[in-house]
Each structure stands twice: as structure tokens, then as C-alpha cells.
C-alpha atoms as a PDB file:
ATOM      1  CA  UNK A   1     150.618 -18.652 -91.577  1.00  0.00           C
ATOM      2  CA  UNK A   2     148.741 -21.847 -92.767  1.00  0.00           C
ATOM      3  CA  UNK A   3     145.458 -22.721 -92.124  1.00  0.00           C
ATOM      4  CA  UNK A   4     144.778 -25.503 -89.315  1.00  0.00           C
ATOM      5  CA  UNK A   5     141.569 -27.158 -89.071  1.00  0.00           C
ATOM      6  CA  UNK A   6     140.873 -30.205 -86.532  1.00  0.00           C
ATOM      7  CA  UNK A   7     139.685 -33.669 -87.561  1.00  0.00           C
ATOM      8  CA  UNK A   8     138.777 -36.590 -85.885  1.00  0.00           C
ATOM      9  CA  UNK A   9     141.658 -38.618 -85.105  1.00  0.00           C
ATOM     10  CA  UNK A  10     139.137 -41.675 -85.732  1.00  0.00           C
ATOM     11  CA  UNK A  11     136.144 -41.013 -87.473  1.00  0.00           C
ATOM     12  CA  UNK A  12     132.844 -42.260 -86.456  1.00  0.00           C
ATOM     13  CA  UNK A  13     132.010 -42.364 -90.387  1.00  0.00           C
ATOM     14  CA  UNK A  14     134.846 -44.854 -91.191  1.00  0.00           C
ATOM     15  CA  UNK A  15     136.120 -43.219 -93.567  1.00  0.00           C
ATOM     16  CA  UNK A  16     132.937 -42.621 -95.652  1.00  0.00           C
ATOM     17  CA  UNK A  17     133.339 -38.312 -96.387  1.00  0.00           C
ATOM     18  CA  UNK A  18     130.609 -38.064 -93.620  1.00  0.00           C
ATOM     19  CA  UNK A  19     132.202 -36.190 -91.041  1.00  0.00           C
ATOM     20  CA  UNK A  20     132.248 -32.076 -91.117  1.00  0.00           C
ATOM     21  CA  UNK A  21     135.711 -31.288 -91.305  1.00  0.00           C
ATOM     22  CA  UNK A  22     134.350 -32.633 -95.111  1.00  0.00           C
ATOM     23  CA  UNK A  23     133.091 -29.765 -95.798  1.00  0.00           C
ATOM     24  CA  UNK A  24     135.845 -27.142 -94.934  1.00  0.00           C
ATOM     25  CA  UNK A  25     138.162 -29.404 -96.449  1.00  0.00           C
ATOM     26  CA  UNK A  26     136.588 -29.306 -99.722  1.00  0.00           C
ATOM     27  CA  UNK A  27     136.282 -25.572 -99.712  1.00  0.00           C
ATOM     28  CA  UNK A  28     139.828 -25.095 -99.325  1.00  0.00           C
ATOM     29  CA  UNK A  29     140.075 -27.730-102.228  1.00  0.00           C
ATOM     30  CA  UNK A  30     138.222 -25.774-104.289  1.00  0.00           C
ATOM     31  CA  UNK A  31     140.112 -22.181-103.602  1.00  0.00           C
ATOM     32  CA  UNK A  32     143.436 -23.778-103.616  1.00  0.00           C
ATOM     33  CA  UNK A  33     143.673 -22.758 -99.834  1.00  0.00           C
ATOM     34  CA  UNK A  34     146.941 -24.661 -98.294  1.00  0.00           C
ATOM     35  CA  UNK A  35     145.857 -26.425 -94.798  1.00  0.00           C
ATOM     36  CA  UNK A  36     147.108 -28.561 -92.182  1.00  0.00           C
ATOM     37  CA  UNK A  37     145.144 -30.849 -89.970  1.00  0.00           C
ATOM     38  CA  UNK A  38     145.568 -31.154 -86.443  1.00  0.00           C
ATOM     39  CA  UNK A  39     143.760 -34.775 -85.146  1.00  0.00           C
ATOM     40  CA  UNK A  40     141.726 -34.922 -82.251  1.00  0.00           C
ATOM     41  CA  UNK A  41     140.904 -37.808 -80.292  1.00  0.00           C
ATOM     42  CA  UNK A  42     137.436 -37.877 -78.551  1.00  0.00           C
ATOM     43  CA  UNK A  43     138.879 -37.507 -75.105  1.00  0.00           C
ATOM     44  CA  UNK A  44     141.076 -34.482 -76.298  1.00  0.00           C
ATOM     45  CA  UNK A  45     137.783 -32.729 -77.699  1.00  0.00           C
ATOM     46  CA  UNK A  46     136.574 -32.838 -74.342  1.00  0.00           C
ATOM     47  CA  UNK A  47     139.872 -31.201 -73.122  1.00  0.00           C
ATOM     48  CA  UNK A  48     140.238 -27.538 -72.231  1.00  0.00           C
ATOM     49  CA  UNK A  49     142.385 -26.643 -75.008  1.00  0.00           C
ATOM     50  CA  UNK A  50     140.123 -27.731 -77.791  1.00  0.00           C
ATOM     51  CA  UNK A  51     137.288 -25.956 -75.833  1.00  0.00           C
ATOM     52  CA  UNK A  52     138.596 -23.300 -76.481  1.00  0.00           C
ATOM     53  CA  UNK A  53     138.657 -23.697 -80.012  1.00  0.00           C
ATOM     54  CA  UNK A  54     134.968 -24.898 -79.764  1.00  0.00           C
ATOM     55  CA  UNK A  55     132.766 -24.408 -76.853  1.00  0.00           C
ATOM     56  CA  UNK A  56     130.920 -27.948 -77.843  1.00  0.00           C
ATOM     57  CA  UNK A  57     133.595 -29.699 -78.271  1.00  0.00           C
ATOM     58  CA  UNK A  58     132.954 -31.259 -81.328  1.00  0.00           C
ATOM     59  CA  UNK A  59     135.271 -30.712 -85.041  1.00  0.00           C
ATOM     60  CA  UNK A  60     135.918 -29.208 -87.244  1.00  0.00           C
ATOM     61  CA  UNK A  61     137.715 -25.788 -85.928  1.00  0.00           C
ATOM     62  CA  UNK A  62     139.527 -23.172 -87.748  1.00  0.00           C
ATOM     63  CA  UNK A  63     142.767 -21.411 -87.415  1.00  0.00           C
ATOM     64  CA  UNK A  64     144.485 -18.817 -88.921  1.00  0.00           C
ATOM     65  CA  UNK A  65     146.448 -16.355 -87.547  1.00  0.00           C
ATOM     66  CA  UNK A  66     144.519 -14.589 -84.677  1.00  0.00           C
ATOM     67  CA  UNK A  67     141.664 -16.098 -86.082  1.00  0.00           C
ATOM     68  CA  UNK A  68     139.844 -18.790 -84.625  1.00  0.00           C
ATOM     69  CA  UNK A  69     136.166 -20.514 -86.024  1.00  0.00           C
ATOM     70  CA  UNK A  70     134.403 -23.411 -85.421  1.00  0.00           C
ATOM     71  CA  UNK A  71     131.271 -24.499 -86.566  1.00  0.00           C
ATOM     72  CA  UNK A  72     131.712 -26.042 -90.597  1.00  0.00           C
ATOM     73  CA  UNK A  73     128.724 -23.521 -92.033  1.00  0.00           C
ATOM     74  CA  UNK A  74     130.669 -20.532 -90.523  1.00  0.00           C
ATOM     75  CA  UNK A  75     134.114 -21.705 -91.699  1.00  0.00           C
ATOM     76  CA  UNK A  76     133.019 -22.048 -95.115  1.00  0.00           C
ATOM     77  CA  UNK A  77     131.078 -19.085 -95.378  1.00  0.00           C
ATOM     78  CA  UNK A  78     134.483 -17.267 -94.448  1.00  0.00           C
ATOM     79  CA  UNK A  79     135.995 -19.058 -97.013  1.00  0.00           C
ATOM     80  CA  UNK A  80     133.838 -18.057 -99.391  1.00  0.00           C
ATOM     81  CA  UNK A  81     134.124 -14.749 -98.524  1.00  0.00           C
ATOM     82  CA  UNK A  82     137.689 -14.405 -98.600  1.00  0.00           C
ATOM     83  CA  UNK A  83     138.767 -16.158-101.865  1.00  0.00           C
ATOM     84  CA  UNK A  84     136.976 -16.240-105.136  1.00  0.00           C
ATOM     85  CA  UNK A  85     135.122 -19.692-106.811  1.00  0.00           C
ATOM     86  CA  UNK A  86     132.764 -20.032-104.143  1.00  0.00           C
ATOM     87  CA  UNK A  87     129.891 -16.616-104.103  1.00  0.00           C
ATOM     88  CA  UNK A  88     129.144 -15.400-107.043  1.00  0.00           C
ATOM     89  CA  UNK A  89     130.430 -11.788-107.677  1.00  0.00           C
ATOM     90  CA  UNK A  90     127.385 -10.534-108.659  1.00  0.00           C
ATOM     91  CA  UNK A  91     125.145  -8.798-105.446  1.00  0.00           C
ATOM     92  CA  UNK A  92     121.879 -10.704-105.883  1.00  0.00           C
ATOM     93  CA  UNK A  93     123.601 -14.168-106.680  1.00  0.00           C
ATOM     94  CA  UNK A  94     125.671 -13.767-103.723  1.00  0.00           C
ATOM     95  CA  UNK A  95     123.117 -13.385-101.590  1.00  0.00           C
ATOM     96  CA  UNK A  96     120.902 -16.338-103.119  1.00  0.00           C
ATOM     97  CA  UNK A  97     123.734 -18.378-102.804  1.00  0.00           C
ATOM     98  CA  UNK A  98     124.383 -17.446 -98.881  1.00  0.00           C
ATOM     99  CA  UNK A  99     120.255 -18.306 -98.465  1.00  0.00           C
ATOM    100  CA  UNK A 100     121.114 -21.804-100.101  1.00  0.00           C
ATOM    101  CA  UNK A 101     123.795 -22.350 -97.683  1.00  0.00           C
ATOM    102  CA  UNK A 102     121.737 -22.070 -94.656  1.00  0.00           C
ATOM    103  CA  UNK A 103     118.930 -24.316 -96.373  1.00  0.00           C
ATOM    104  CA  UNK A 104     121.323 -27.242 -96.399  1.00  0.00           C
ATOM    105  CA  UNK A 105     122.268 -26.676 -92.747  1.00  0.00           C
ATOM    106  CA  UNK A 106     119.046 -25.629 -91.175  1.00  0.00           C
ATOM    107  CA  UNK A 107     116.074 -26.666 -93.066  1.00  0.00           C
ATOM    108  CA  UNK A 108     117.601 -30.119 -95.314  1.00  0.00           C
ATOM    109  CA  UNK A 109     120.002 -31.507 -93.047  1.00  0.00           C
ATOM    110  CA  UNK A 110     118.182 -31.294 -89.490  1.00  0.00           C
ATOM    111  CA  UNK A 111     115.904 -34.484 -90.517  1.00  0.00           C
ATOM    112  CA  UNK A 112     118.623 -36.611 -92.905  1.00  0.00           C
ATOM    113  CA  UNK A 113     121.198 -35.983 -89.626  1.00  0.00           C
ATOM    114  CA  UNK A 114     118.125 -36.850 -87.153  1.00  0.00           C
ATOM    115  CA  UNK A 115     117.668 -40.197 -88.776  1.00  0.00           C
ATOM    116  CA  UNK A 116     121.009 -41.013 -88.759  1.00  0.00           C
ATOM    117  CA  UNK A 117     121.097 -41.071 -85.081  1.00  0.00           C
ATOM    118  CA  UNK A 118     118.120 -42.385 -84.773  1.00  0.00           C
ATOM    119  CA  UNK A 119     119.155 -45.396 -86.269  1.00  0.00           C
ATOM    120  CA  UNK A 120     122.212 -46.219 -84.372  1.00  0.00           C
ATOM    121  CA  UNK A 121     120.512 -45.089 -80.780  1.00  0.00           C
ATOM    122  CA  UNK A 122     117.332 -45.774 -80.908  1.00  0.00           C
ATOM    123  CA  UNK A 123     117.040 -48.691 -82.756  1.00  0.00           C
ATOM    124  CA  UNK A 124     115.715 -51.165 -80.248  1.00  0.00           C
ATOM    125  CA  UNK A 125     113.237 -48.884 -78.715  1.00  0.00           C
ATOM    126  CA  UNK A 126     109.686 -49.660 -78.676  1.00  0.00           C
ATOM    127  CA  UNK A 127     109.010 -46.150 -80.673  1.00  0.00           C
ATOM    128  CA  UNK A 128     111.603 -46.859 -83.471  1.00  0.00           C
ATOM    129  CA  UNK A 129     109.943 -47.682 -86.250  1.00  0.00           C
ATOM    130  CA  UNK A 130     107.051 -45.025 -85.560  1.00  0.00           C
ATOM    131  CA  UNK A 131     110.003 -42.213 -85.072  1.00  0.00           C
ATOM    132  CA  UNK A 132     111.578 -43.424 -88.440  1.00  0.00           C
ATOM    133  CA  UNK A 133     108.780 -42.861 -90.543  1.00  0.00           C
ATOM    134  CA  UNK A 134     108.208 -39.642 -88.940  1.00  0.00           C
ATOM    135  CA  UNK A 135     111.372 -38.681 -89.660  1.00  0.00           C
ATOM    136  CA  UNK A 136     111.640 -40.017 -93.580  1.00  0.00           C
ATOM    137  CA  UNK A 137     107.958 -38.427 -93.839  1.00  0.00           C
ATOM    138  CA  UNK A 138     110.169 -35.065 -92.636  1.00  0.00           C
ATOM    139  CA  UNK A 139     112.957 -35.778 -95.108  1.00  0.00           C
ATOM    140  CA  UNK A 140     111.101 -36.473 -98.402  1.00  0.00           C
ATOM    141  CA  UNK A 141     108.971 -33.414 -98.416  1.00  0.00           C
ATOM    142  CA  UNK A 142     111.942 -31.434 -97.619  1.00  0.00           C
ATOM    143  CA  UNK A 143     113.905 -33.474-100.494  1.00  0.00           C
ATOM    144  CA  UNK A 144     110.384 -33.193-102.562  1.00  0.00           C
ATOM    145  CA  UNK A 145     111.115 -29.785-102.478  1.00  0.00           C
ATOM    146  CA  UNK A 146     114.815 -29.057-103.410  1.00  0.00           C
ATOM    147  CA  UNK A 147     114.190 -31.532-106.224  1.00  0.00           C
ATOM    148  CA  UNK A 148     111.536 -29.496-107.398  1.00  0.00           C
ATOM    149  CA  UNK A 149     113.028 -26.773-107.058  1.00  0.00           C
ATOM    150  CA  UNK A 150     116.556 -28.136-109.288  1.00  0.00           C
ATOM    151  CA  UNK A 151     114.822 -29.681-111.704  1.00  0.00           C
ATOM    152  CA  UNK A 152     116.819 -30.830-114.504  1.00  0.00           C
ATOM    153  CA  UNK A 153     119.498 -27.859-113.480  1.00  0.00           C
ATOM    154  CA  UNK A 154     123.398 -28.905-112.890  1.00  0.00           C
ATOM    155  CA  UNK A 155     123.712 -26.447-109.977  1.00  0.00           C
ATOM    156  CA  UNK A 156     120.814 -24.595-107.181  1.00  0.00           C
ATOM    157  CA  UNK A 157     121.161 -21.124-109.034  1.00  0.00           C
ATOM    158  CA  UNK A 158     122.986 -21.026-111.949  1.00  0.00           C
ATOM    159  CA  UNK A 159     127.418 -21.699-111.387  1.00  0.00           C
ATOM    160  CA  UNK A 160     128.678 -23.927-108.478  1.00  0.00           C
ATOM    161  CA  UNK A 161     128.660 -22.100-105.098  1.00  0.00           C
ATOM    162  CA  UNK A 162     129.247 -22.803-102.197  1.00  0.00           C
ATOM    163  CA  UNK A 163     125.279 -23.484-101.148  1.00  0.00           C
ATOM    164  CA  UNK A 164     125.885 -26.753-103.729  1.00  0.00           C
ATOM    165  CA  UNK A 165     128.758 -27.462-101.621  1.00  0.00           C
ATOM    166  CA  UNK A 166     127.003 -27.427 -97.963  1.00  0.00           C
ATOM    167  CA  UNK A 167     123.864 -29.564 -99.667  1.00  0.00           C
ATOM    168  CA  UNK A 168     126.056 -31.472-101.228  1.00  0.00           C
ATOM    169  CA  UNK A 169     127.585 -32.735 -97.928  1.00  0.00           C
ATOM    170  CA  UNK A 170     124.233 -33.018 -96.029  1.00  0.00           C
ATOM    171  CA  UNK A 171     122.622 -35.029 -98.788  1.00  0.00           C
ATOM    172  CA  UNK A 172     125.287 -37.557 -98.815  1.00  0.00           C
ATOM    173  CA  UNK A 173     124.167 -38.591 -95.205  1.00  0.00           C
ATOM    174  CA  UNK A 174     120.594 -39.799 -97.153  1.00  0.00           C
ATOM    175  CA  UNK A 175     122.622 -42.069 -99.593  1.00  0.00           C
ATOM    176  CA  UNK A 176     122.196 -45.590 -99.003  1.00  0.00           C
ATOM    177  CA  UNK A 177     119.210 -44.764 -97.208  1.00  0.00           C
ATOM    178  CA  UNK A 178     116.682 -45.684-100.125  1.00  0.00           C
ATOM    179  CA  UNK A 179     115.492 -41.878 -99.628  1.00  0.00           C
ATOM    180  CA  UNK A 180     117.513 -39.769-101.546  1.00  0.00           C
ATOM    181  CA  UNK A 181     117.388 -42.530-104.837  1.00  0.00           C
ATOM    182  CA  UNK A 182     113.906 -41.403-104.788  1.00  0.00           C
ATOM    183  CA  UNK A 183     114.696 -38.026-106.464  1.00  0.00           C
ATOM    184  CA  UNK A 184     117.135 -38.993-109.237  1.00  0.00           C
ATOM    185  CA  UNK A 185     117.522 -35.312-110.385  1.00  0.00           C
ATOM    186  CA  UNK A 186     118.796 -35.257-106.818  1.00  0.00           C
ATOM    187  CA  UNK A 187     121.377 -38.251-106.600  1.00  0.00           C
ATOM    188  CA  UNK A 188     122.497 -37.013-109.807  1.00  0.00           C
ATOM    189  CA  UNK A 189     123.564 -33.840-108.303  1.00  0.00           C
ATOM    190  CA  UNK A 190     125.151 -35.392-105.275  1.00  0.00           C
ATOM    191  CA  UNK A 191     127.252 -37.498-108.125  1.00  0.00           C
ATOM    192  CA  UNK A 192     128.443 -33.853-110.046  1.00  0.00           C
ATOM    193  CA  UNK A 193     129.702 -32.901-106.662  1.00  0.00           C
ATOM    194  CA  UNK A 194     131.477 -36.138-105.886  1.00  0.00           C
ATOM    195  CA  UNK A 195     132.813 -35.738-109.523  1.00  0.00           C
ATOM    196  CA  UNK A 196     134.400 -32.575-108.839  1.00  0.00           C
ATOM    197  CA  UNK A 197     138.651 -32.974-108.401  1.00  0.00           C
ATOM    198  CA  UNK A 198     138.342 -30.694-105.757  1.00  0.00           C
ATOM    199  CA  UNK A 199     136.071 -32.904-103.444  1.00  0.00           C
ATOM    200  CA  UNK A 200     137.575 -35.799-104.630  1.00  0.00           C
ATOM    201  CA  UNK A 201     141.189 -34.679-103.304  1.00  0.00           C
ATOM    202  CA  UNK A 202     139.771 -33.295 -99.905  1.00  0.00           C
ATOM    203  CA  UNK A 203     137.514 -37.037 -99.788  1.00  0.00           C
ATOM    204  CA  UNK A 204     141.058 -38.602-100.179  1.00  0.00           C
ATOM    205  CA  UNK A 205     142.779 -36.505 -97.749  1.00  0.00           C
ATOM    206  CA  UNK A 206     139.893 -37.184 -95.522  1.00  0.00           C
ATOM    207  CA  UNK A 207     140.102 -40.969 -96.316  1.00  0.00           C
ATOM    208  CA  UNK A 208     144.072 -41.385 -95.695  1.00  0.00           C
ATOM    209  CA  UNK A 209     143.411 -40.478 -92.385  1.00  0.00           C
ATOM    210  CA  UNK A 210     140.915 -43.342 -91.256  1.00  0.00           C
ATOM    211  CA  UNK A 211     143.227 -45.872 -93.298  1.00  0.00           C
ATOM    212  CA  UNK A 212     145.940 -44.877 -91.483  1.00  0.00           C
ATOM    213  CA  UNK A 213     144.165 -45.356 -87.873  1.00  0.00           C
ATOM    214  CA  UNK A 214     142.812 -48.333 -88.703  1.00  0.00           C
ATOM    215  CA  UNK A 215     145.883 -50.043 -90.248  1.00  0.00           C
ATOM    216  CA  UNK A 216     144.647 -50.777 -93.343  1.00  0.00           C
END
């Protein structure tokens, strides 16, 4: 059977790659997994049938066969682990590369995705600007760090895995921001990512669909 994963039917992101079904999308890219993509409106996420799929009700989910994921982390690490390009074979690698995938999801992206928010809900509170620079305090020493720690490196630890993949993704958020074009080792890396045909077909795949809602 083919793989199904949900998608917003219309993104919040508008189009920009921002939204996680991103992520599982480019990890099928880069196996050469067939998919199909079932939309979701917002109402429908709320729905029992998608809650099923994901107790939050949020995208993107997973299906295949008898099989049924959600959160993006999970659904790539599975992907990983059942087709080669994404964990290194060797033991030690493997497991480096795992511990860079739950960096990017629990340790980088917590602040960049905290600011995002913050800056569409929160804006005209009285707090703002004292919670923003909290939170860009947060995100450079965290991005002080992972710079650091690349240095002048194409990849986190040695080939392409799929920790680059997740940090990939959850830097993104920071561009535009003034934040990540702080590290340029760093928004270099984000740009050999983009540059990859892989991400580039699942960032058009992900792109048709907001072009098509909106009518453009």
C-alpha cells in the first residue's frame, strides 16, 4: 500500500516550507518513498476521525498499512529506520545521528518556534518586547552553540542524516528573523539543505498545494 500522510488543506505558513508535514515529506524525497497526501482542513483536525490519527489534532500523520504515526520527529525517525540514505550504517554514527535529531526538536527548535508565536499573539502586549529578547537571548546561545559546534563542516557529523534534515527544518523558522544571519556557517547550512533536489521537490509539492487553495 502507499504511504498517506496529512497536510494542511491551507497552510498557516503560506506556502513558505514551514509547516511539519515538511519534514516527512522531504524524507520520503530523499528515500524515494512514494506518498499520497490526504488535506485536512482545521475544522476536520478537530474531527474524530483525524483524532484518531493524532490525539492533538494537529498534522502531519502517517499511514501505512496497519500502521499509523503522528508526530513529524517520530515519522521520520521510522523512515530512517526503514530505508537507507538517512542513519548512517555504522553503530556509533547511527546513534550520533539519532542524538542530533532530538537536538533540533527538543533543545534548538523550542525557542525559534516560541518566538514565532510570540510574535503573531503577543505582539501588542505590554510584556512583548521584554518576552522577545528573552526569547532571542534563548535562541542565540542555543544557535551559538550548534554553530560552534559545525564549524566550517558541510554536515553535523560527517554524511547527510537525517539529524541535518530535522535542524534543517527548525532553523528555517529563524530565517528572516535577523537571528540566524548571525551565524553564517549556519545560514550556509540551511542553504546546502534547501539545495538538495530532494527538499526542493517535497518544498514544491508542499508549495502546489497552497497555490492551489489560494488561486494563484
Amino acid at each position: 500500500m502507499t504511504i498517506t500522510i496529512t497536510a494542511f488543506e491551507r497552510s498557516p505558513d503560506r506556502g513558505r516550507g514551514l509547516a511539519r508535514d515538511m519534514r516527512v515529506r522531504w524524507a520520503l524525497e530523499e528515500v524515494g518513498e512514494p506518498y499520497e497526501v490526504r488535506l485536512v482542513s482545521f475544522k476536520a483536525m478537530k474531527e474524530p476521525a483525524h483524532l484518531t490519527l493524532h490525539p492533538f489534532g494537529q498534522i502531519p500523520t502517517y499511514e501505512d498499512g496497519d500502521l499509523a504515526l503522528f508526530e513529524s520527529g517520530a515519522i521520520v525517525f521510522h523512515i530512517a529506520e526503514r530505508h537507507a540514505g538517512l542513519l548512517p550504517a555504522d553503530a556509533n554514527a547511527r546513534a550520533r545521528a539519532i542524538g542530533w535529531m532530538f537536538a533540533a526538536l527538543d533543545t534548538v527548535e523550542p525557542p525559534i518556534f516560541e518566538r514565532s508565536l510570540a510574535t503573531i499573539l503577543e505582539r501588542d502586549e505590554p510584556w512583548y518586547e521584554q518576552r522577545l529578547r528573552r526569547l532571542e537571548d534563548s535562541i542565540r546561545k542555543r544557535l551559538g552553540a550548534l554553530s560552534a559546534r559545525l564549524g566550517d563542516a558541510d554536515w553535523l557529523d560527517g554524511a547527510f542524516s537525517a539529524g541535518d534534515l530535522l535542524m534543517v527544518t527548525v532553523l528555517r523558522r529563524a530565517q528572516g528573523s535577523g537571528l540566524l544571519e548571525e551565524y553564517p556557517n549556519l545560514a550556509a547550512y540551511v542553504a546546502r539543505g534547501e539545495a538538495r533536489p530532494a527538499y526542493k521537490r517535497a518544498f514544491a509539492a508542499q508549495l502546489a498545494v497552497f497555490t492551489a487553495a489560494s488561486g494563484s
